[in-house]
Protein backbone atom coordinates (compact mmCIF):
# COMPACT_ATOMS: atom_id res chain seq x y z
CA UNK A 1 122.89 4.24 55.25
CA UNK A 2 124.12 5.63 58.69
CA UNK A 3 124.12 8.91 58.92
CA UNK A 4 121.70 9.87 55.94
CA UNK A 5 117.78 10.23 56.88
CA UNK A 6 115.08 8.16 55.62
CA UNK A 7 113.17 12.25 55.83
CA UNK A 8 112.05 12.73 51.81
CA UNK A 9 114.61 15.22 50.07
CA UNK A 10 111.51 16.66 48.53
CA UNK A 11 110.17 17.48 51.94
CA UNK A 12 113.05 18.60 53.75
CA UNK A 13 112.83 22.41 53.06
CA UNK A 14 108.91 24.33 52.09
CA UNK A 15 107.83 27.70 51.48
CA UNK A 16 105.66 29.24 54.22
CA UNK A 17 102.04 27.53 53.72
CA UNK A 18 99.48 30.71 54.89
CA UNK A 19 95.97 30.21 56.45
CA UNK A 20 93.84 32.60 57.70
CA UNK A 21 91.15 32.22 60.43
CA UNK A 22 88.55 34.12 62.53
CA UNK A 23 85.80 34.05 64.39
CA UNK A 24 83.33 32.84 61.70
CA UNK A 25 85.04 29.87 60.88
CA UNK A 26 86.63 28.11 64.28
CA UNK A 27 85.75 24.75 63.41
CA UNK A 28 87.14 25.27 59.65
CA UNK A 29 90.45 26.74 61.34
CA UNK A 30 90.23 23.19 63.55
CA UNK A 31 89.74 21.15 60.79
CA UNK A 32 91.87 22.54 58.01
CA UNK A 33 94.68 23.97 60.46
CA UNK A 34 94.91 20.95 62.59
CA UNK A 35 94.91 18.64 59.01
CA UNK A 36 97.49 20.80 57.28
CA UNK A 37 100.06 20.65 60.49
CA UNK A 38 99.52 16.86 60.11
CA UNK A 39 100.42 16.81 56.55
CA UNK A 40 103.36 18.80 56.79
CA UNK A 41 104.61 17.05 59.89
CA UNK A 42 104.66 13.98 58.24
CA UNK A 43 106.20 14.90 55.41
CA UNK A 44 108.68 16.69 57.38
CA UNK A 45 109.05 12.75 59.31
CA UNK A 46 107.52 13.98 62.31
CA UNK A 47 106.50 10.89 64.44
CA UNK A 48 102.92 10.38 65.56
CA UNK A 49 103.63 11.79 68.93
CA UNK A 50 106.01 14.95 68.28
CA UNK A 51 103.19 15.46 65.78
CA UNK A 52 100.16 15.93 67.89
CA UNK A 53 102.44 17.56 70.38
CA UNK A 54 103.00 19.72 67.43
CA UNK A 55 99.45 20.51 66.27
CA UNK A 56 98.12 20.89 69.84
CA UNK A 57 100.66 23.62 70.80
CA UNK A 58 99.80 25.28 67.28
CA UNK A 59 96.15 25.20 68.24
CA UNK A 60 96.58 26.65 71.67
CA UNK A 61 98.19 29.96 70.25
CA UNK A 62 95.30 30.12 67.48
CA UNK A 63 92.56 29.97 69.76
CA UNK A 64 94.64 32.57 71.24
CA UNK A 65 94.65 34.54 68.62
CA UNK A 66 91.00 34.82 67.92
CA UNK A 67 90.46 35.15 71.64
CA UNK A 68 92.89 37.76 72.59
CA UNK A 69 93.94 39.56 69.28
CA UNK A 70 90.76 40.75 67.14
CA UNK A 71 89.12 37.90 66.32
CA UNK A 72 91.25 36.90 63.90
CA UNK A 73 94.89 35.28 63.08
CA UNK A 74 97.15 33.77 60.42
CA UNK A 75 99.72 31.14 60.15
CA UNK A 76 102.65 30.57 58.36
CA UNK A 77 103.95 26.80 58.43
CA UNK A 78 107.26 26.03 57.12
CA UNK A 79 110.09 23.23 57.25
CA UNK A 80 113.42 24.02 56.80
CA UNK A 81 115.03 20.73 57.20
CA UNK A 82 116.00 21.11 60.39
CA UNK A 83 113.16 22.43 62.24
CA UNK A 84 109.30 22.71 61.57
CA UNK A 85 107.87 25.99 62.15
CA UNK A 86 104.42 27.71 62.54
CA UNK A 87 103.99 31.28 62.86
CA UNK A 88 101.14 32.31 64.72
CA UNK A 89 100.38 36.47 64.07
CA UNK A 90 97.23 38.30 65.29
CA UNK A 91 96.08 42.31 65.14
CA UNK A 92 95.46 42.32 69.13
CA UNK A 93 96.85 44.41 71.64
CA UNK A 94 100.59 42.72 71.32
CA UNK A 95 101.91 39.89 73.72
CA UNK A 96 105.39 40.55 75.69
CA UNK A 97 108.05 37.67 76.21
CA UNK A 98 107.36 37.68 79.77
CA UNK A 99 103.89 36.92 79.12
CA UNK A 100 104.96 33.33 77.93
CA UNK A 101 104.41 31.43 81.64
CA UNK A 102 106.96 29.19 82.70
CA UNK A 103 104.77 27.80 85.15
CA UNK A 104 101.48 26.27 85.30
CA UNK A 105 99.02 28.89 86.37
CA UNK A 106 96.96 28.51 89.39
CA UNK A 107 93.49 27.16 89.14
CA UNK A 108 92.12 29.94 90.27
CA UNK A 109 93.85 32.14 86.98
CA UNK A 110 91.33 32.68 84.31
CA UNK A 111 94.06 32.37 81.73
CA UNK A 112 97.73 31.44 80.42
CA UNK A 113 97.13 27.74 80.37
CA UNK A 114 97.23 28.16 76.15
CA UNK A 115 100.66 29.80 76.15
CA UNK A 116 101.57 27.56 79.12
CA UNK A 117 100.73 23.95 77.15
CA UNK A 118 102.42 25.54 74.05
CA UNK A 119 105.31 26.62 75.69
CA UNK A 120 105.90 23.10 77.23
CA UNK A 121 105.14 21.33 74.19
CA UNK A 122 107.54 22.93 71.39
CA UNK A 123 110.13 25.58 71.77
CA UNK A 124 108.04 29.28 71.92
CA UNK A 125 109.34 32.65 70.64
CA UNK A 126 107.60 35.60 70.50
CA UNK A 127 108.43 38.19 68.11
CA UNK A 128 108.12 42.28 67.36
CA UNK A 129 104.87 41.45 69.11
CA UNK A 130 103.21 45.50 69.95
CA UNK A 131 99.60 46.81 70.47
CA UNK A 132 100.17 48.74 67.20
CA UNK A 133 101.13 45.33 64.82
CA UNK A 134 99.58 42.80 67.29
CA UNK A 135 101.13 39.37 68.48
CA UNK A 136 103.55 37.23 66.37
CA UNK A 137 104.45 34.08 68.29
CA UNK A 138 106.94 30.93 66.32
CA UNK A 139 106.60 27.59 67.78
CA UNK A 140 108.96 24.79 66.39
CA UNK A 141 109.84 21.46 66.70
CA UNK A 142 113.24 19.77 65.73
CA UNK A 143 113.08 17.38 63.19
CA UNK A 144 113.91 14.07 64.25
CA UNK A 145 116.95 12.39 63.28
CA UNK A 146 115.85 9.30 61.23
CA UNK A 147 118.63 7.91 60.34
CA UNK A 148 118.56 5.12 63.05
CA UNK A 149 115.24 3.97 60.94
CA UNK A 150 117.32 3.10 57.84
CA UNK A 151 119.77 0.54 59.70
């Protein structure tokens, strides 16, 4: 079976799956964020470490969110069957690319580790992010090839 992946067909491409989280319900956004990124990871054949990569990065820029834009966020998480995406979005005061540190910050910086861990983690974009519509930021992760599984 070289060449074909042992990824579900099924699984390969999803519709955006939204949740919403605030202030009020941190540990629920913990809980049922960090659960559904597991799900979909694995469906998507995301191995155990990509996967927590995955969800750790995701939780980073959610904390974020409820930090540093208004108290409150959403997601979008979505596979299509190449790369799995979540879509972070807040109503704060915006977030520039050159906000996304390339380095680790100093210990003396009271911030940017978040965006820093992300950014290492997955591949970070940040889009039509302005103090009017607040921050959007897309992490994603390339699926892996499993093909080599099905030798």
């Amino acid at each position: 079976m070289s060449g074909h992946s042992s990824r579900p067909a099924a699984v390969a491409r999803s519709h955006p799956v939204p949740v919403i989280f605030g202030f009020h319900d941190v540990s629920a956004l913990r809980h049922t964020l960090r659960h559904t990124l597991r799900v979909q990871a694995a469906m998507c054949g995301l191995s155990d470490g990509v996967r927590d990569a995955f969800v750790l990065a995701v939780n980073e820029i959610a904390a974020n969110a409820v930090l540093h834009g208004g108290g409150q966020g959403e997601t979008r998480l979505w596979c299509d069957g190449v790369r799995l995406y979540c879509q972070i979005s807040d109503r704060g005061p915006g977030l520039s690319a050159t906000d996304v540190i390339t380095q680790l910050p100093p210990r003396s910086a009271s911030g940017g580790r978040g965006l820093w861990i992300a950014a290492q983690l997955c591949h970070l974009t940040v889009h039509n992010s302005t103090p009017a519509a607040g921050a959007v930021v897309e992490l994603s992760v390339a699926l892996e090839d499993l093909s080599h599984d099905a030798e």
